[in-house]
ModelCIF file with pLDDT and N, C-alpha, C, O atoms, coordinates in Angstrom:
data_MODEL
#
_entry.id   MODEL 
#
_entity.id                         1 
_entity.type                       polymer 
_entity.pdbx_number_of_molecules   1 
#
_entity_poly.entity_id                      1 
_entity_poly.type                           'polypeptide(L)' 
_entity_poly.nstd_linkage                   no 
_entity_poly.nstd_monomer                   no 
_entity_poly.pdbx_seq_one_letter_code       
;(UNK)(UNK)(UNK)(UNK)(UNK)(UNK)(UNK)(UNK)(UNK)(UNK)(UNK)(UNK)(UNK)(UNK)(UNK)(UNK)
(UNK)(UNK)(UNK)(UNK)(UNK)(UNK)(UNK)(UNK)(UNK)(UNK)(UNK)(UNK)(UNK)(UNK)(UNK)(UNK)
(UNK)
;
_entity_poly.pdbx_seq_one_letter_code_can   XXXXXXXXXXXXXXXXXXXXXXXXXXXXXXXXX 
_entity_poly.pdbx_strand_id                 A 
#
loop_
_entity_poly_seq.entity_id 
_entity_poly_seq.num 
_entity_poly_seq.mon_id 
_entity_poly_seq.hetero 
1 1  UNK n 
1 2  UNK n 
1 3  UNK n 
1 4  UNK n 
1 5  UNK n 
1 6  UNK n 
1 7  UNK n 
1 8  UNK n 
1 9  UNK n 
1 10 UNK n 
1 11 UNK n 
1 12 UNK n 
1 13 UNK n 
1 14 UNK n 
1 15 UNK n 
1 16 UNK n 
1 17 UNK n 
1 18 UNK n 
1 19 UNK n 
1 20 UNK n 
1 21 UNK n 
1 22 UNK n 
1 23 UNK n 
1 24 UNK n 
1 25 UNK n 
1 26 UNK n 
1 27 UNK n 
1 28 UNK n 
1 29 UNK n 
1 30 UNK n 
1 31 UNK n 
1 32 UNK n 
1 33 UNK n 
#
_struct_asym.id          A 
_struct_asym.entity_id   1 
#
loop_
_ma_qa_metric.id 
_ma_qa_metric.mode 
_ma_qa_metric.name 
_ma_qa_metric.software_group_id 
_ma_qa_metric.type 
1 global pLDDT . pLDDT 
2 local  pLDDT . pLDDT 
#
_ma_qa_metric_global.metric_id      1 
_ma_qa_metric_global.metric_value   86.15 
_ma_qa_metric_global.model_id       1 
_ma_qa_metric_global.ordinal_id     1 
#
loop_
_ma_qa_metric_local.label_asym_id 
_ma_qa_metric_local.label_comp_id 
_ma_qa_metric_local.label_seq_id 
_ma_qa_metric_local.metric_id 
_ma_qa_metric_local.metric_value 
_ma_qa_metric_local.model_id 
_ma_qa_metric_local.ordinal_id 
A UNK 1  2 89.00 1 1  
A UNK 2  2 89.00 1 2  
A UNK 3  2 91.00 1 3  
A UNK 4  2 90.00 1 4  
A UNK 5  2 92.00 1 5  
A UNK 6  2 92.00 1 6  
A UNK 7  2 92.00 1 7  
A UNK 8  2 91.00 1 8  
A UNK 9  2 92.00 1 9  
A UNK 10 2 90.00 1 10 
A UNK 11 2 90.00 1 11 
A UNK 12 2 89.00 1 12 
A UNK 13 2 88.00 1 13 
A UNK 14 2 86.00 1 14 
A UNK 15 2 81.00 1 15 
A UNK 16 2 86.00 1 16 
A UNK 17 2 87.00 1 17 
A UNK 18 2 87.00 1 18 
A UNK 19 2 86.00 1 19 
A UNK 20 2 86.00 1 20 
A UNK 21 2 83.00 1 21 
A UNK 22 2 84.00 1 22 
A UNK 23 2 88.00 1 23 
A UNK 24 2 87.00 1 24 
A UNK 25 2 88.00 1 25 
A UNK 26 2 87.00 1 26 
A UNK 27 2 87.00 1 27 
A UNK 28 2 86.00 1 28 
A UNK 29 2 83.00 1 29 
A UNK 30 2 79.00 1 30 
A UNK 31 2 75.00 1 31 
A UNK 32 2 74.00 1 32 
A UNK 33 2 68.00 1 33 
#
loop_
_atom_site.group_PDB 
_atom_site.id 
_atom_site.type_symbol 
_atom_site.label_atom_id 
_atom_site.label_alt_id 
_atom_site.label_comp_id 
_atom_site.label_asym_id 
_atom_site.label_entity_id 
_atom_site.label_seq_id 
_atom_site.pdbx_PDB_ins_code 
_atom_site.Cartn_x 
_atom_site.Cartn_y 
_atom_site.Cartn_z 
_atom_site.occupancy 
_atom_site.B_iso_or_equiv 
_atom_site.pdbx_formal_charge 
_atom_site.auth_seq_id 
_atom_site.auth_comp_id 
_atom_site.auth_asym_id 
_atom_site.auth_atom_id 
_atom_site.pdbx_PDB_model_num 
ATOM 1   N N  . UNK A 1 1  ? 17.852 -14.969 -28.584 1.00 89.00 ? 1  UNK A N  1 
ATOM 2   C CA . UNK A 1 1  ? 17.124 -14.270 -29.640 1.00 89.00 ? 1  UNK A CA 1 
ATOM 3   C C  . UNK A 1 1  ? 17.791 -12.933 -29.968 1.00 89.00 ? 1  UNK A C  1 
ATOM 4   O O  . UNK A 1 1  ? 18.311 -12.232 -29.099 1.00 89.00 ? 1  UNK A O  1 
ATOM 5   N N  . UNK A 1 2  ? 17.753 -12.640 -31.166 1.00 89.00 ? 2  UNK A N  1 
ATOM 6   C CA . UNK A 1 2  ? 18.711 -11.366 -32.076 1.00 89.00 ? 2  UNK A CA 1 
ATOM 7   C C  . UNK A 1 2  ? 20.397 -11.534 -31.958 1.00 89.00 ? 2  UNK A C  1 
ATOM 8   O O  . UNK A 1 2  ? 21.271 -10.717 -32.247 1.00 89.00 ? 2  UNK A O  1 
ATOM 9   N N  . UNK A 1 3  ? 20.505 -12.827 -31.455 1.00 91.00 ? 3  UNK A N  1 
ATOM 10  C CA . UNK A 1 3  ? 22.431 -12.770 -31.202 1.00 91.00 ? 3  UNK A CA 1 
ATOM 11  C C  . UNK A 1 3  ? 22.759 -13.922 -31.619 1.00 91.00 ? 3  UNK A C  1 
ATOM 12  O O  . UNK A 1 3  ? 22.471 -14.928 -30.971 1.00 91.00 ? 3  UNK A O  1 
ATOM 13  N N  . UNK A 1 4  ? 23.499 -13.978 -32.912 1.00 90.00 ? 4  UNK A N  1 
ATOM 14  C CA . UNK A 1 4  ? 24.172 -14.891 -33.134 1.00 90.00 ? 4  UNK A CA 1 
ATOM 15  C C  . UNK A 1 4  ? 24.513 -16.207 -32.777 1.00 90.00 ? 4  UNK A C  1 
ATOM 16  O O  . UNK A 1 4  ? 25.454 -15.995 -32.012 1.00 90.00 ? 4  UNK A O  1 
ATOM 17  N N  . UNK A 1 5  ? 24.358 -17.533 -32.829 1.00 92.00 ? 5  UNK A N  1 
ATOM 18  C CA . UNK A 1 5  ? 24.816 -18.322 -31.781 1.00 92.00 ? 5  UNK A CA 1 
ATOM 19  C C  . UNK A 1 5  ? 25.950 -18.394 -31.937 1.00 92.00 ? 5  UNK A C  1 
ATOM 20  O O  . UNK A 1 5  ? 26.577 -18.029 -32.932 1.00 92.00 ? 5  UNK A O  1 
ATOM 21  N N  . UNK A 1 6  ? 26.461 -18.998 -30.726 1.00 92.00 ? 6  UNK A N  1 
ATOM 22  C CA . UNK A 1 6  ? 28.172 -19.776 -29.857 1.00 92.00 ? 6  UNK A CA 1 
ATOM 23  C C  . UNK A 1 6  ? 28.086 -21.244 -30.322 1.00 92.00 ? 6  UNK A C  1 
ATOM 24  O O  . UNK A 1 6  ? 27.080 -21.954 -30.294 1.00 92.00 ? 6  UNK A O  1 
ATOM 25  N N  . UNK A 1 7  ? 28.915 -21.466 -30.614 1.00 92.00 ? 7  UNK A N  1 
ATOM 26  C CA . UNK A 1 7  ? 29.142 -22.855 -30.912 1.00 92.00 ? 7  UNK A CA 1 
ATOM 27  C C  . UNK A 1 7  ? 30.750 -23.384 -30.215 1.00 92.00 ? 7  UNK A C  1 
ATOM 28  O O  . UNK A 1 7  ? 31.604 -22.529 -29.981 1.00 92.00 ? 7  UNK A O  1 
ATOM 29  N N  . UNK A 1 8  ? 30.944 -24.495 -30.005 1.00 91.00 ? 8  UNK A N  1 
ATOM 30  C CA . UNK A 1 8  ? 32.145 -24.514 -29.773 1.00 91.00 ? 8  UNK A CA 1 
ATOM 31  C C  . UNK A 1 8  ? 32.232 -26.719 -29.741 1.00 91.00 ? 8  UNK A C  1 
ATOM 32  O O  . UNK A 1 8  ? 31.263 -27.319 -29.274 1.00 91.00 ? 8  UNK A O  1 
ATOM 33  N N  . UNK A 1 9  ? 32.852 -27.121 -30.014 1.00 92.00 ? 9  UNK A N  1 
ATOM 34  C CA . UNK A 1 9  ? 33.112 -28.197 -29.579 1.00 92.00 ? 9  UNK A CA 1 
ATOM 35  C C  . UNK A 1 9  ? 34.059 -28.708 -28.954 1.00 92.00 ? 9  UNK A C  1 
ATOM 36  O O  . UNK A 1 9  ? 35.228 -28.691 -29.340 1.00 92.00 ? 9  UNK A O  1 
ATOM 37  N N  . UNK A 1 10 ? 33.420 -29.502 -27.346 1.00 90.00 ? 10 UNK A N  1 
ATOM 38  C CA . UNK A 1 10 ? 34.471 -29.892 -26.082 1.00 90.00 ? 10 UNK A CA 1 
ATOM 39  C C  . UNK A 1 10 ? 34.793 -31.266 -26.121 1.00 90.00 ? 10 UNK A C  1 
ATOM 40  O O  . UNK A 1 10 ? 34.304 -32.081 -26.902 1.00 90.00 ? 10 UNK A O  1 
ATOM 41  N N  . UNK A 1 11 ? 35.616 -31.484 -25.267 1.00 90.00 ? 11 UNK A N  1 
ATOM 42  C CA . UNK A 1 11 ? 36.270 -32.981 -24.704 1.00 90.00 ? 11 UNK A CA 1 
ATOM 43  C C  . UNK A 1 11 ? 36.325 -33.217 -23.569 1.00 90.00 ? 11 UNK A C  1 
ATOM 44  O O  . UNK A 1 11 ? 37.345 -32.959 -22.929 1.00 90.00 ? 11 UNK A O  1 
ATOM 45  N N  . UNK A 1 12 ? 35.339 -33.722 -23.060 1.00 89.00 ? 12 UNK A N  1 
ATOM 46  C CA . UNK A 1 12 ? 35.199 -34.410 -21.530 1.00 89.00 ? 12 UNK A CA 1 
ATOM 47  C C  . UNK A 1 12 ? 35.970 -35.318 -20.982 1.00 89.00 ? 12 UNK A C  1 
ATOM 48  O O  . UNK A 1 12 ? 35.423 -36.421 -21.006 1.00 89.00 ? 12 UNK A O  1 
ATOM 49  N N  . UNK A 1 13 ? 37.110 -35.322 -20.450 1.00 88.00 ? 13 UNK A N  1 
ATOM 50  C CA . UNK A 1 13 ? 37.749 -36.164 -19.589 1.00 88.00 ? 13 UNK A CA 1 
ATOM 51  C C  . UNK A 1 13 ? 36.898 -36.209 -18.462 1.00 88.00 ? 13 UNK A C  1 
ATOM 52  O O  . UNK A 1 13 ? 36.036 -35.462 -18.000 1.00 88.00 ? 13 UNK A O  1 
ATOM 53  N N  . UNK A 1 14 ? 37.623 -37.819 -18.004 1.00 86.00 ? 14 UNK A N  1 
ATOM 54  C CA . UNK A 1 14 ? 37.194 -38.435 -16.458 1.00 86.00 ? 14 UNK A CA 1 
ATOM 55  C C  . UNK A 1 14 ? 37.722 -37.922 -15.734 1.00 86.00 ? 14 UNK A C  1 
ATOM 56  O O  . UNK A 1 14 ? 38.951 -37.880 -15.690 1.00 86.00 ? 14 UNK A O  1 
ATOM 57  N N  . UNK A 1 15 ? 36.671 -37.168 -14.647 1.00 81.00 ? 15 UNK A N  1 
ATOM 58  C CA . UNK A 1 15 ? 36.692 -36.455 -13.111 1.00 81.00 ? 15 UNK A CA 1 
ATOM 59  C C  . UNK A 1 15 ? 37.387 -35.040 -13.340 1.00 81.00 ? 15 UNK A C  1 
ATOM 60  O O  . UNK A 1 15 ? 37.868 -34.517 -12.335 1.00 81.00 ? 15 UNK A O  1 
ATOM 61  N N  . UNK A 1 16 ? 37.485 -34.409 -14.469 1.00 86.00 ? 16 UNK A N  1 
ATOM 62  C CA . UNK A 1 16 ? 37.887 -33.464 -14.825 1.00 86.00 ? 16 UNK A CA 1 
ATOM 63  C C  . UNK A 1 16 ? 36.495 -32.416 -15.263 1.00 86.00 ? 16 UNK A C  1 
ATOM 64  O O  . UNK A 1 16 ? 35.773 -33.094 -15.994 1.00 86.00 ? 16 UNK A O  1 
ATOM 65  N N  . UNK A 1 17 ? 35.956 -31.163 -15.083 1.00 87.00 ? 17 UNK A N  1 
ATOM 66  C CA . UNK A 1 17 ? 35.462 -30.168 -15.509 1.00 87.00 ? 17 UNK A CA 1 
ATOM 67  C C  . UNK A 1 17 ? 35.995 -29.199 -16.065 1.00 87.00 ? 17 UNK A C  1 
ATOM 68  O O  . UNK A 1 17 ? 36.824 -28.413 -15.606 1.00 87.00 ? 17 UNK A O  1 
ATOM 69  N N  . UNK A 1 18 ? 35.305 -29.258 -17.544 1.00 87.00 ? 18 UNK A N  1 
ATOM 70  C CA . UNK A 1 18 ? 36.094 -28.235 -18.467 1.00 87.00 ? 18 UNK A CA 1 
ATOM 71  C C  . UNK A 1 18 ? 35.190 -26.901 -18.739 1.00 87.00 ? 18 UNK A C  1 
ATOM 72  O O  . UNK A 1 18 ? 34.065 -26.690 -19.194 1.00 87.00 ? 18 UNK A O  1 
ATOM 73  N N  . UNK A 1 19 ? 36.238 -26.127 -18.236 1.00 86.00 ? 19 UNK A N  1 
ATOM 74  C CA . UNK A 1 19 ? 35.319 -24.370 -18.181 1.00 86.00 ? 19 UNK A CA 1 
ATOM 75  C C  . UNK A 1 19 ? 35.098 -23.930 -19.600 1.00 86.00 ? 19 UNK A C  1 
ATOM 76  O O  . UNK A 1 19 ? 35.723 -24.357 -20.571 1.00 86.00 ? 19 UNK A O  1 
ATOM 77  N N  . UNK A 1 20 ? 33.909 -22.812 -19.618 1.00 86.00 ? 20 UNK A N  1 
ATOM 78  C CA . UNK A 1 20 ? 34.207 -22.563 -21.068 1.00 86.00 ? 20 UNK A CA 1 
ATOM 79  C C  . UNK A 1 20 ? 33.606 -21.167 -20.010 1.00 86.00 ? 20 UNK A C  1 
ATOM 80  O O  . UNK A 1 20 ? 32.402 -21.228 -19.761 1.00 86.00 ? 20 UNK A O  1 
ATOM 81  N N  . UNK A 1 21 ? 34.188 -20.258 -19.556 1.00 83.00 ? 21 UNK A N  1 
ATOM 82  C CA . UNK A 1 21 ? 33.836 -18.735 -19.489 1.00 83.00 ? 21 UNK A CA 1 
ATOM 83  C C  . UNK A 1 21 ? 34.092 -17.222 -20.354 1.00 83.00 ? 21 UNK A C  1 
ATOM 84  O O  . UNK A 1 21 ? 34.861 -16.938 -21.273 1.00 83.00 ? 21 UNK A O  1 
ATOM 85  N N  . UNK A 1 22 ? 33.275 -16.579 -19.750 1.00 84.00 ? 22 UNK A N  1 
ATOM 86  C CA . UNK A 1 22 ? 33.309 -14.792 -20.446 1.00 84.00 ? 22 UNK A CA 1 
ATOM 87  C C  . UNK A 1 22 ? 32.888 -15.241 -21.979 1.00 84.00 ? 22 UNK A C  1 
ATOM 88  O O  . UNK A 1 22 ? 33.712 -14.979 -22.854 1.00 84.00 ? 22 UNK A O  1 
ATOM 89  N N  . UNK A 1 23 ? 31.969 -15.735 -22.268 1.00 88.00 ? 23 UNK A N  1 
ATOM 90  C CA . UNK A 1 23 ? 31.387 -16.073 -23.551 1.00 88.00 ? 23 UNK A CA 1 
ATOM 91  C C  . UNK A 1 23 ? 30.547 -14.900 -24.060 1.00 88.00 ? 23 UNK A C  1 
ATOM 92  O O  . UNK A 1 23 ? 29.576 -14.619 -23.358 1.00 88.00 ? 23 UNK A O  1 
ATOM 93  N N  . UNK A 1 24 ? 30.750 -14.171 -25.155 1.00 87.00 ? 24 UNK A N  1 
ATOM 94  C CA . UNK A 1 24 ? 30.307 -13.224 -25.123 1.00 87.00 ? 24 UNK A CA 1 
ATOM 95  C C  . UNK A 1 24 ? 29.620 -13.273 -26.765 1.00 87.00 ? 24 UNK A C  1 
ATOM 96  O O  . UNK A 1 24 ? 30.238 -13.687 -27.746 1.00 87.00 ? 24 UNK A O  1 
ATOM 97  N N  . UNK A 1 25 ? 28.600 -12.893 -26.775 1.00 88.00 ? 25 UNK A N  1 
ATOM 98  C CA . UNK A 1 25 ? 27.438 -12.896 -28.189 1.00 88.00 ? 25 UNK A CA 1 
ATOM 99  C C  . UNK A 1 25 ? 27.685 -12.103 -28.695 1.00 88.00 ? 25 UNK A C  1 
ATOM 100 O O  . UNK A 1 25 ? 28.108 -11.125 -28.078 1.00 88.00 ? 25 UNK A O  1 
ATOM 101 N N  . UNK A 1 26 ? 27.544 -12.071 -30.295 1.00 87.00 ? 26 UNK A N  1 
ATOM 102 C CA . UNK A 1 26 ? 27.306 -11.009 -30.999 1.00 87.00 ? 26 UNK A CA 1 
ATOM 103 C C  . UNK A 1 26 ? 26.419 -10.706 -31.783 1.00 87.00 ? 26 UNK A C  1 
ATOM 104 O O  . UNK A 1 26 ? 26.216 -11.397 -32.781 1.00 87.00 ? 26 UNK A O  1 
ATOM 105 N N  . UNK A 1 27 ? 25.754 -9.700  -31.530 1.00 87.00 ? 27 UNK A N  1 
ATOM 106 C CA . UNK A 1 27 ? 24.848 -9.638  -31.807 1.00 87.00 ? 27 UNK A CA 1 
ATOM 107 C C  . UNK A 1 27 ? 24.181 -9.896  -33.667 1.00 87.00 ? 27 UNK A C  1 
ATOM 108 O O  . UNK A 1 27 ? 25.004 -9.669  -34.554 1.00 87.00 ? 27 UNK A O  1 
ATOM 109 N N  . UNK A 1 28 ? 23.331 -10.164 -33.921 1.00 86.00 ? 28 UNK A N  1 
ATOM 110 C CA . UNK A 1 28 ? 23.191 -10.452 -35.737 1.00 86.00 ? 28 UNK A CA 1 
ATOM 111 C C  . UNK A 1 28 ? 23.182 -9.189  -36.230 1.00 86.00 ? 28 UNK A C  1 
ATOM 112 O O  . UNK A 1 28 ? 24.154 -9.041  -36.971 1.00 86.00 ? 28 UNK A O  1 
ATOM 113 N N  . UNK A 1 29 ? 22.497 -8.188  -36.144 1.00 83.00 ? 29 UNK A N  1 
ATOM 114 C CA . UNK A 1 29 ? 22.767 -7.007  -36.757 1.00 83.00 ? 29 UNK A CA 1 
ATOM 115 C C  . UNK A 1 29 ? 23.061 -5.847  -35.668 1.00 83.00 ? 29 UNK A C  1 
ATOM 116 O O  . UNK A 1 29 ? 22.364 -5.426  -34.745 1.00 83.00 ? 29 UNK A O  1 
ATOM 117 N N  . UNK A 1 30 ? 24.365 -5.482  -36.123 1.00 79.00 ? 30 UNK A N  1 
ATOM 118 C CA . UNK A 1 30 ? 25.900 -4.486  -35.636 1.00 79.00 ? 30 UNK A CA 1 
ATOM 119 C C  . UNK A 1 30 ? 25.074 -3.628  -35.960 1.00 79.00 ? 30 UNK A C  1 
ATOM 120 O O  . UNK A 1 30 ? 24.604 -3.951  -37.051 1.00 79.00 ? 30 UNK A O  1 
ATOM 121 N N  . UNK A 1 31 ? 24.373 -2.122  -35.361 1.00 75.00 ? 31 UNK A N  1 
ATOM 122 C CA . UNK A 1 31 ? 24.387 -0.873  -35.970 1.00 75.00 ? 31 UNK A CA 1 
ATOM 123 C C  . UNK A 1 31 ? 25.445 -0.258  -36.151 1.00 75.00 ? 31 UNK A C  1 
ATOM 124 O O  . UNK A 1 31 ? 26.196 -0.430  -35.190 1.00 75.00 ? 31 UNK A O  1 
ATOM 125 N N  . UNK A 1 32 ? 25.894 0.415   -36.967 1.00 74.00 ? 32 UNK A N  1 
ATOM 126 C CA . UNK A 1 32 ? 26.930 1.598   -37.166 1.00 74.00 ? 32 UNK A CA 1 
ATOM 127 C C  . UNK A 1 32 ? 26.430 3.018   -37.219 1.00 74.00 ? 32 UNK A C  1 
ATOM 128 O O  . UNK A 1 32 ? 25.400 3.399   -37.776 1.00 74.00 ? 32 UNK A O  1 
ATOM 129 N N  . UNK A 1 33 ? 27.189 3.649   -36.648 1.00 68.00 ? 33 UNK A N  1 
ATOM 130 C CA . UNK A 1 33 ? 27.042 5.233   -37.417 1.00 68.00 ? 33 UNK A CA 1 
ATOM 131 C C  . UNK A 1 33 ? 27.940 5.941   -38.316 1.00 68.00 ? 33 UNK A C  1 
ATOM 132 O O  . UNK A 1 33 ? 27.636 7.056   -38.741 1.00 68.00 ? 33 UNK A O  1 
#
């Protein structure tokens, strides 16, 4: 909630685990000064 979603689309190989780390949100509204 208030952050943008992540999207991403993977490929699962057999007996293999695929990382997806340091995923980082952004937020929907950036304040500036």
């Amino acid at each position: 909630e208030g952050y943008k979603p992540w999207r991403k689309t993977l490929k699962v190989k057999p007996q293999i685990v695929t990382e997806i780390k340091n995923i980082i949100l952004i937020p929907k509204d950036i304040q500036t000064k």
